[in-house]
Structures are given as structure tokens and as C-alpha cells.
N, C-alpha and C. Protein backbone atom coordinates (compact mmCIF):
# COMPACT_ATOMS: atom_id res chain seq x y z
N UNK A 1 -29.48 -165.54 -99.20
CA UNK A 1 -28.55 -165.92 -100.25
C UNK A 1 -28.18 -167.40 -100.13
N UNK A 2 -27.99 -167.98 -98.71
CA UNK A 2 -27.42 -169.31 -98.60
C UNK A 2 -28.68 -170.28 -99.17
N UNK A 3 -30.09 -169.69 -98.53
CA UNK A 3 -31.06 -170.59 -98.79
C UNK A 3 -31.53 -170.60 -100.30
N UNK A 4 -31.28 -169.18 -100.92
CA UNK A 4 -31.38 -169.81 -102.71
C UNK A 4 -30.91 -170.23 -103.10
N UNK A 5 -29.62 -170.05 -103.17
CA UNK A 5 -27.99 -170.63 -103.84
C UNK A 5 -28.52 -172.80 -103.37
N UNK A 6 -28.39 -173.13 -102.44
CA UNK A 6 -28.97 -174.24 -102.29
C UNK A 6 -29.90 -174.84 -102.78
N UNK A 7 -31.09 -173.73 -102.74
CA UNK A 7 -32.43 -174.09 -103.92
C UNK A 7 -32.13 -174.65 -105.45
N UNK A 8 -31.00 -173.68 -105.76
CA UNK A 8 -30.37 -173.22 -107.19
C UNK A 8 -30.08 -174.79 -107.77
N UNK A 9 -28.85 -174.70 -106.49
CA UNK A 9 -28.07 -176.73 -106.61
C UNK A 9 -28.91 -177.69 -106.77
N UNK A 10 -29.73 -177.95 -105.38
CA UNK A 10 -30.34 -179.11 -105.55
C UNK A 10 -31.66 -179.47 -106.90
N UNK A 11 -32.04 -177.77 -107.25
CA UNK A 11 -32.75 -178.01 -108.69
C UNK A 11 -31.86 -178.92 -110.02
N UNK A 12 -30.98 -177.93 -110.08
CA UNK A 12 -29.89 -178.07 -111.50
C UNK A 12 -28.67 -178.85 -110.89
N UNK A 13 -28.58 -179.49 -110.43
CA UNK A 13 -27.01 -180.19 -110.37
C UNK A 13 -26.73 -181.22 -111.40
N UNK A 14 -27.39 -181.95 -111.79
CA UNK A 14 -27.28 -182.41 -113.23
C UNK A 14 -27.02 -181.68 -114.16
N UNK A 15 -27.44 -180.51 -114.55
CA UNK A 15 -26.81 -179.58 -115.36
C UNK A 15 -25.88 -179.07 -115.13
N UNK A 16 -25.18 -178.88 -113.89
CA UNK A 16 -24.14 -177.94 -113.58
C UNK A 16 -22.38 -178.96 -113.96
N UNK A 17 -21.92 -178.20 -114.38
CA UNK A 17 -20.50 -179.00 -113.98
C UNK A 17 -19.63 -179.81 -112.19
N UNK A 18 -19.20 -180.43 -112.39
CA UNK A 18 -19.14 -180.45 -110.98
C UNK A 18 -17.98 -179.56 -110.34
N UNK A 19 -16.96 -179.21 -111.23
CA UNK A 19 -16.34 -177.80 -110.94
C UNK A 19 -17.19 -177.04 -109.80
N UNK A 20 -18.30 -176.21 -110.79
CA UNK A 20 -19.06 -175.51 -110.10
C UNK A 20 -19.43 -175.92 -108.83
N UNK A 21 -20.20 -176.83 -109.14
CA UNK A 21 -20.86 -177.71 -107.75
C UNK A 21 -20.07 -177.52 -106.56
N UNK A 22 -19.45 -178.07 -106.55
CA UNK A 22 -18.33 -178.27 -105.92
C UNK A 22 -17.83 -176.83 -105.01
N UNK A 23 -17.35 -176.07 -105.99
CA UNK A 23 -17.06 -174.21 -105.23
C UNK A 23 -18.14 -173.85 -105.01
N UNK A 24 -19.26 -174.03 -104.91
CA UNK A 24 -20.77 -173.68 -104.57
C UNK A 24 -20.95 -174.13 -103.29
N UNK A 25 -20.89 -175.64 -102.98
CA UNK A 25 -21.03 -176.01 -101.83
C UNK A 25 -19.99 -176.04 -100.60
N UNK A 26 -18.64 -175.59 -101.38
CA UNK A 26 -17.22 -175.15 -100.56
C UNK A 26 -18.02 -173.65 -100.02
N UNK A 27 -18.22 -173.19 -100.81
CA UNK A 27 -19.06 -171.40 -100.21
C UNK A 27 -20.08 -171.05 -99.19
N UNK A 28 -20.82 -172.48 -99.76
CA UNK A 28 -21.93 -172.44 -98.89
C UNK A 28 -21.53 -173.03 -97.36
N UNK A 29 -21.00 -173.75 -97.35
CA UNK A 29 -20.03 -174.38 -95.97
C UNK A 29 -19.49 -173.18 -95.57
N UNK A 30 -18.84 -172.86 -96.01
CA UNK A 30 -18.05 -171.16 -95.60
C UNK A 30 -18.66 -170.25 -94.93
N UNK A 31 -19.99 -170.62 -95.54
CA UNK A 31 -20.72 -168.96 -95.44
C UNK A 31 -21.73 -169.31 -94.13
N UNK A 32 -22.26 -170.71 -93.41
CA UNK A 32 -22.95 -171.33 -93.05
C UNK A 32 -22.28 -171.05 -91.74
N UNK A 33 -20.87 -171.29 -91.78
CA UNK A 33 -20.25 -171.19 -90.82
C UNK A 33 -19.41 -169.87 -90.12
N UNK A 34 -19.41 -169.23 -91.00
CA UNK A 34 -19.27 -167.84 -90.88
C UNK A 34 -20.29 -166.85 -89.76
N UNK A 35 -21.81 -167.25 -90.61
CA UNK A 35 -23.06 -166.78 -89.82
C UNK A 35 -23.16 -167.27 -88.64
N UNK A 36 -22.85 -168.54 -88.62
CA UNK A 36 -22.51 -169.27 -87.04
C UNK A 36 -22.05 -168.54 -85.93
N UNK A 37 -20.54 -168.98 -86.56
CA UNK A 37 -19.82 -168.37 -85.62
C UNK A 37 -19.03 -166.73 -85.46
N UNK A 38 -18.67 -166.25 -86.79
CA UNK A 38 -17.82 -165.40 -87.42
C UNK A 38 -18.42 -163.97 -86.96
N UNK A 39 -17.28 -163.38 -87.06
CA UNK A 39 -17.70 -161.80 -86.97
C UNK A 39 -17.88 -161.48 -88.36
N UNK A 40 -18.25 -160.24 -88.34
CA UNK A 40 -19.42 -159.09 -89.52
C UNK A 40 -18.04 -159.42 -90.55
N UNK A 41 -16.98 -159.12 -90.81
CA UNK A 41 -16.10 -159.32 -91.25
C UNK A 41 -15.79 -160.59 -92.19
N UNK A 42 -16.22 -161.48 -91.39
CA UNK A 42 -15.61 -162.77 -92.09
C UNK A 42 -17.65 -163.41 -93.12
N UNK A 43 -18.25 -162.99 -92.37
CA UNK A 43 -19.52 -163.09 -93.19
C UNK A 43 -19.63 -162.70 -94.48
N UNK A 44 -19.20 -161.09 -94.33
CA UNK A 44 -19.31 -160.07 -95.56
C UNK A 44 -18.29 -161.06 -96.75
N UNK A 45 -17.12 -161.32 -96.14
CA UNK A 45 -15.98 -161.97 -97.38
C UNK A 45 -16.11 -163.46 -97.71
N UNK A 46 -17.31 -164.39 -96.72
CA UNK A 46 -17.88 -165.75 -97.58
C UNK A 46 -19.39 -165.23 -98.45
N UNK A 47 -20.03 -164.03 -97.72
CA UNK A 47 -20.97 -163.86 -98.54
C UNK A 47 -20.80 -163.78 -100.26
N UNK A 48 -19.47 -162.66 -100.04
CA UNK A 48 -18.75 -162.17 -101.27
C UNK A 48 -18.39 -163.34 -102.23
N UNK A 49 -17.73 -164.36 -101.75
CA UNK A 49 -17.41 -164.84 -102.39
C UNK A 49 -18.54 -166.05 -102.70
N UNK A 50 -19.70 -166.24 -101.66
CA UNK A 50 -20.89 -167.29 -102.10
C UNK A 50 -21.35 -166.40 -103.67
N UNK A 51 -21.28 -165.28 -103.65
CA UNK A 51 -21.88 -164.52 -104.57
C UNK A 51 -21.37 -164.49 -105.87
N UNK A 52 -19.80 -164.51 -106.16
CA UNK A 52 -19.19 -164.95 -107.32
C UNK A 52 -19.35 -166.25 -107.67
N UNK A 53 -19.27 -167.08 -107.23
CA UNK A 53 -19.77 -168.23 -107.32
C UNK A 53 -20.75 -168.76 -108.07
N UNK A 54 -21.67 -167.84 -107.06
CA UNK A 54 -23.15 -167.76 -107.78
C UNK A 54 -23.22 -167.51 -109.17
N UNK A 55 -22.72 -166.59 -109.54
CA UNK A 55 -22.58 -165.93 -110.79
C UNK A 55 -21.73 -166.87 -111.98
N UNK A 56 -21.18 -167.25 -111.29
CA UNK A 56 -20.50 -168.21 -112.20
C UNK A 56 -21.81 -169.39 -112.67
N UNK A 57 -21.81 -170.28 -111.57
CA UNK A 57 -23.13 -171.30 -111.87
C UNK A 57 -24.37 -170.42 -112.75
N UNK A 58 -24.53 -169.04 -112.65
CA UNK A 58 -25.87 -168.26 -113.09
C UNK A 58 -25.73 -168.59 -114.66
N UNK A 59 -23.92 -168.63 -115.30
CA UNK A 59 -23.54 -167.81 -116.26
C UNK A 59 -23.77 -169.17 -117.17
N UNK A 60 -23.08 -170.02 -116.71
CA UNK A 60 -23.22 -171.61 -116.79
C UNK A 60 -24.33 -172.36 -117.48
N UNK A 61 -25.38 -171.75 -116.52
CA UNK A 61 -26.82 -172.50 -116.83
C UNK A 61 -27.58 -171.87 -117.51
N UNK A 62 -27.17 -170.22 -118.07
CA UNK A 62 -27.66 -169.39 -118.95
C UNK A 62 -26.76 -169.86 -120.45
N UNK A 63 -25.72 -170.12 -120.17
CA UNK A 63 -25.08 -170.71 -121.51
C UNK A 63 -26.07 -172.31 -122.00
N UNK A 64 -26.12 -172.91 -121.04
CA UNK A 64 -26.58 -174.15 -121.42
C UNK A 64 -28.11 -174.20 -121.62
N UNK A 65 -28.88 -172.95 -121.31
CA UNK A 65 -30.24 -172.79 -121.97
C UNK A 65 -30.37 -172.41 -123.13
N UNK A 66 -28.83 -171.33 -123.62
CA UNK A 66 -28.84 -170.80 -124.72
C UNK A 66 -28.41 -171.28 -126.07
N UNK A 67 -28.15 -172.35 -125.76
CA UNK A 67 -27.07 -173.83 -127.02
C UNK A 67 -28.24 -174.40 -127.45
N UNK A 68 -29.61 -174.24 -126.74
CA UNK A 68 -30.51 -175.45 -127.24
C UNK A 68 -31.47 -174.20 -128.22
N UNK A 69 -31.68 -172.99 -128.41
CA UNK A 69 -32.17 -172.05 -129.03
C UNK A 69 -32.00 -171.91 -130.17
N UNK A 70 -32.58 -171.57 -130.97
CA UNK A 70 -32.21 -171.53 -132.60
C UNK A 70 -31.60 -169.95 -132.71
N UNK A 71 -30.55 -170.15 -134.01
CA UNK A 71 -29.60 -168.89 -133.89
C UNK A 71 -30.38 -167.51 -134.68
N UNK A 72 -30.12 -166.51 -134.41
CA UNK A 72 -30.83 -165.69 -135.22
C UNK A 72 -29.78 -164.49 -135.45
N UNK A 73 -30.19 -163.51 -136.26
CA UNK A 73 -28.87 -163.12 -137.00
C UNK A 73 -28.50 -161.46 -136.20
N UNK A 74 -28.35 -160.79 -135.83
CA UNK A 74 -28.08 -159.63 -134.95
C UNK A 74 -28.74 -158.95 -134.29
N UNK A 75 -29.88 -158.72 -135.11
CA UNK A 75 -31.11 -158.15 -134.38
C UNK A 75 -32.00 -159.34 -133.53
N UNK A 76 -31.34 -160.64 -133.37
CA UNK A 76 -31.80 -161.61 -132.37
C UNK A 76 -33.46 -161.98 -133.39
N UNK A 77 -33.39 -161.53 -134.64
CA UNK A 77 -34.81 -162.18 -135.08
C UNK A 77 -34.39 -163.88 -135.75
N UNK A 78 -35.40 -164.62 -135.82
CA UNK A 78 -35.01 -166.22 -136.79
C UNK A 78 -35.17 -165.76 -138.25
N UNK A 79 -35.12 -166.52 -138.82
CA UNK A 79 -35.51 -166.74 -140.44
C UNK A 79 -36.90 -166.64 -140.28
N UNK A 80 -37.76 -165.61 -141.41
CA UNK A 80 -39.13 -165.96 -141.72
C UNK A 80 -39.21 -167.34 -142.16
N UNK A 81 -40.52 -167.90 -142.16
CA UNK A 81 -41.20 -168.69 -142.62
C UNK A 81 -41.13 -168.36 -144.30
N UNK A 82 -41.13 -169.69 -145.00
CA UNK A 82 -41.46 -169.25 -146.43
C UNK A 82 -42.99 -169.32 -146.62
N UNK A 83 -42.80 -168.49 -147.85
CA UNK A 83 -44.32 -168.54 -147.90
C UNK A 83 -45.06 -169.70 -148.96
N UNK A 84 -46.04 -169.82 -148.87
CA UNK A 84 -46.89 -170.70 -150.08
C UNK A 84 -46.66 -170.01 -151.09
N UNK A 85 -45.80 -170.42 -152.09
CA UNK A 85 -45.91 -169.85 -153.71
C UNK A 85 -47.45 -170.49 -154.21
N UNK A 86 -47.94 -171.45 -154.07
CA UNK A 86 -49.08 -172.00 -154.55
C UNK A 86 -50.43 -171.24 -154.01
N UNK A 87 -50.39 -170.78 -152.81
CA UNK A 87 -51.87 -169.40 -152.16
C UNK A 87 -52.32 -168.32 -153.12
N UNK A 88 -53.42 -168.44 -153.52
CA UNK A 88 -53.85 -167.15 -154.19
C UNK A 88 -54.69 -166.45 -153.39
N UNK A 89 -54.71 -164.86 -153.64
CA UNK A 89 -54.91 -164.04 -152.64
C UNK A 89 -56.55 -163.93 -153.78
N UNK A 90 -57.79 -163.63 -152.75
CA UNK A 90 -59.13 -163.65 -153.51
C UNK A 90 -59.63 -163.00 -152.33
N UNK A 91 -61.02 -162.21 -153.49
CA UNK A 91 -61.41 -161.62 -152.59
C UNK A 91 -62.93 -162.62 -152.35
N UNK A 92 -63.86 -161.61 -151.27
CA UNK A 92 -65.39 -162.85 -151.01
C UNK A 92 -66.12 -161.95 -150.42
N UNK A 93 -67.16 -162.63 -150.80
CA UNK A 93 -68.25 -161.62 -150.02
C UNK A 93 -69.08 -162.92 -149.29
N UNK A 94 -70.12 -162.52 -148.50
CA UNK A 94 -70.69 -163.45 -147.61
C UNK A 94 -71.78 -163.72 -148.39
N UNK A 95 -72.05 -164.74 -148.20
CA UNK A 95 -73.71 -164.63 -148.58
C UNK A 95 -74.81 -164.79 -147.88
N UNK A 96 -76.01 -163.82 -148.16
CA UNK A 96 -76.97 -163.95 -147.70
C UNK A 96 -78.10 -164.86 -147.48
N UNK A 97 -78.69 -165.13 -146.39
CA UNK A 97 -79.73 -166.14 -146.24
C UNK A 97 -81.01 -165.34 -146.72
């Protein structure tokens, strides 16, 4: 968890707020040091909380992928394409050599 959550940051930190950033790498300090030194106890409650965290930054960078998407109407479909009023539909046959 510590080594993705880190992966996560140093990818997107330009995208992230620094709010986030910030309680991400307060967690990860926490949690770093926890595994260190800490009993089962104090691990489980920085893990816990590296993990909300997480979720927060997850929620973040799923909003900010989703602003650049074009909107579509409930059933998540876009607008068709219009069509050529000018296309006429014909039929053909091949021809032979």
C-alpha cells in the first residue's frame, strides 16, 4: 500500500491538489513509521487512515479525468452523428471481366 500510494504521488502530483498531497505524504510518514517501529495496532490505524486518503486523491483524479469527457445524457450515450442529407442510398452490381 505504502509503495503504490507513492507510485500514485510521484506520477500525478501536478494534478493533485496540494491539500491532498500533503495528507498523503503526512500518511505515508505515519505509516512508514509505524511498520518501523509500531505495534500491530498502531500499523492497522496509519494503514487505515493511508487508505482514506487514498481514496480521497483516487476520487480527485477520477473527477479531473472526468471534466475533460464529453457529456452524454443518462444512459451515458453522446449525441449521434448527423447524417449526410445529400447521400443517396443505390444499389450495384460488380462487373464482370
Amino acid at each position: 500500500m505504502v509503495y503504490s500510494t507513492e507510485k500514485l504521488i510521484k506520477e500525478n502530483r501536478e494534478k493533485l491538489p496540494v491539500k491532498i498531497v500533503n495528507e498523503i505524504e503526512e500518511n505515508l510518514e505515519a505509516c512508514k513509521k509505524a511498520i518501523k517501529d509500531g505495534p500491530i495496532d498502531e500499523i492497522k490505524k496509519t494503514t487505515e487512515n493511508l487508505v482514506k486518503a487514498s481514496h480521497k486523491m483516487s476520487e480527485e483524479m477520477y473527477k479531473s479525468a472526468s471534466a475533460g469527457e464529453p457529456k452524454g445524457d443518462a444512459s451515458g450515450e453522446t449525441e449521434a452523428p448527423k447524417k449526410n442529407e445529400d447521400a443517396v442510398d443505390a444499389e450495384f452490381e460488380e462487373a464482370k471481366e
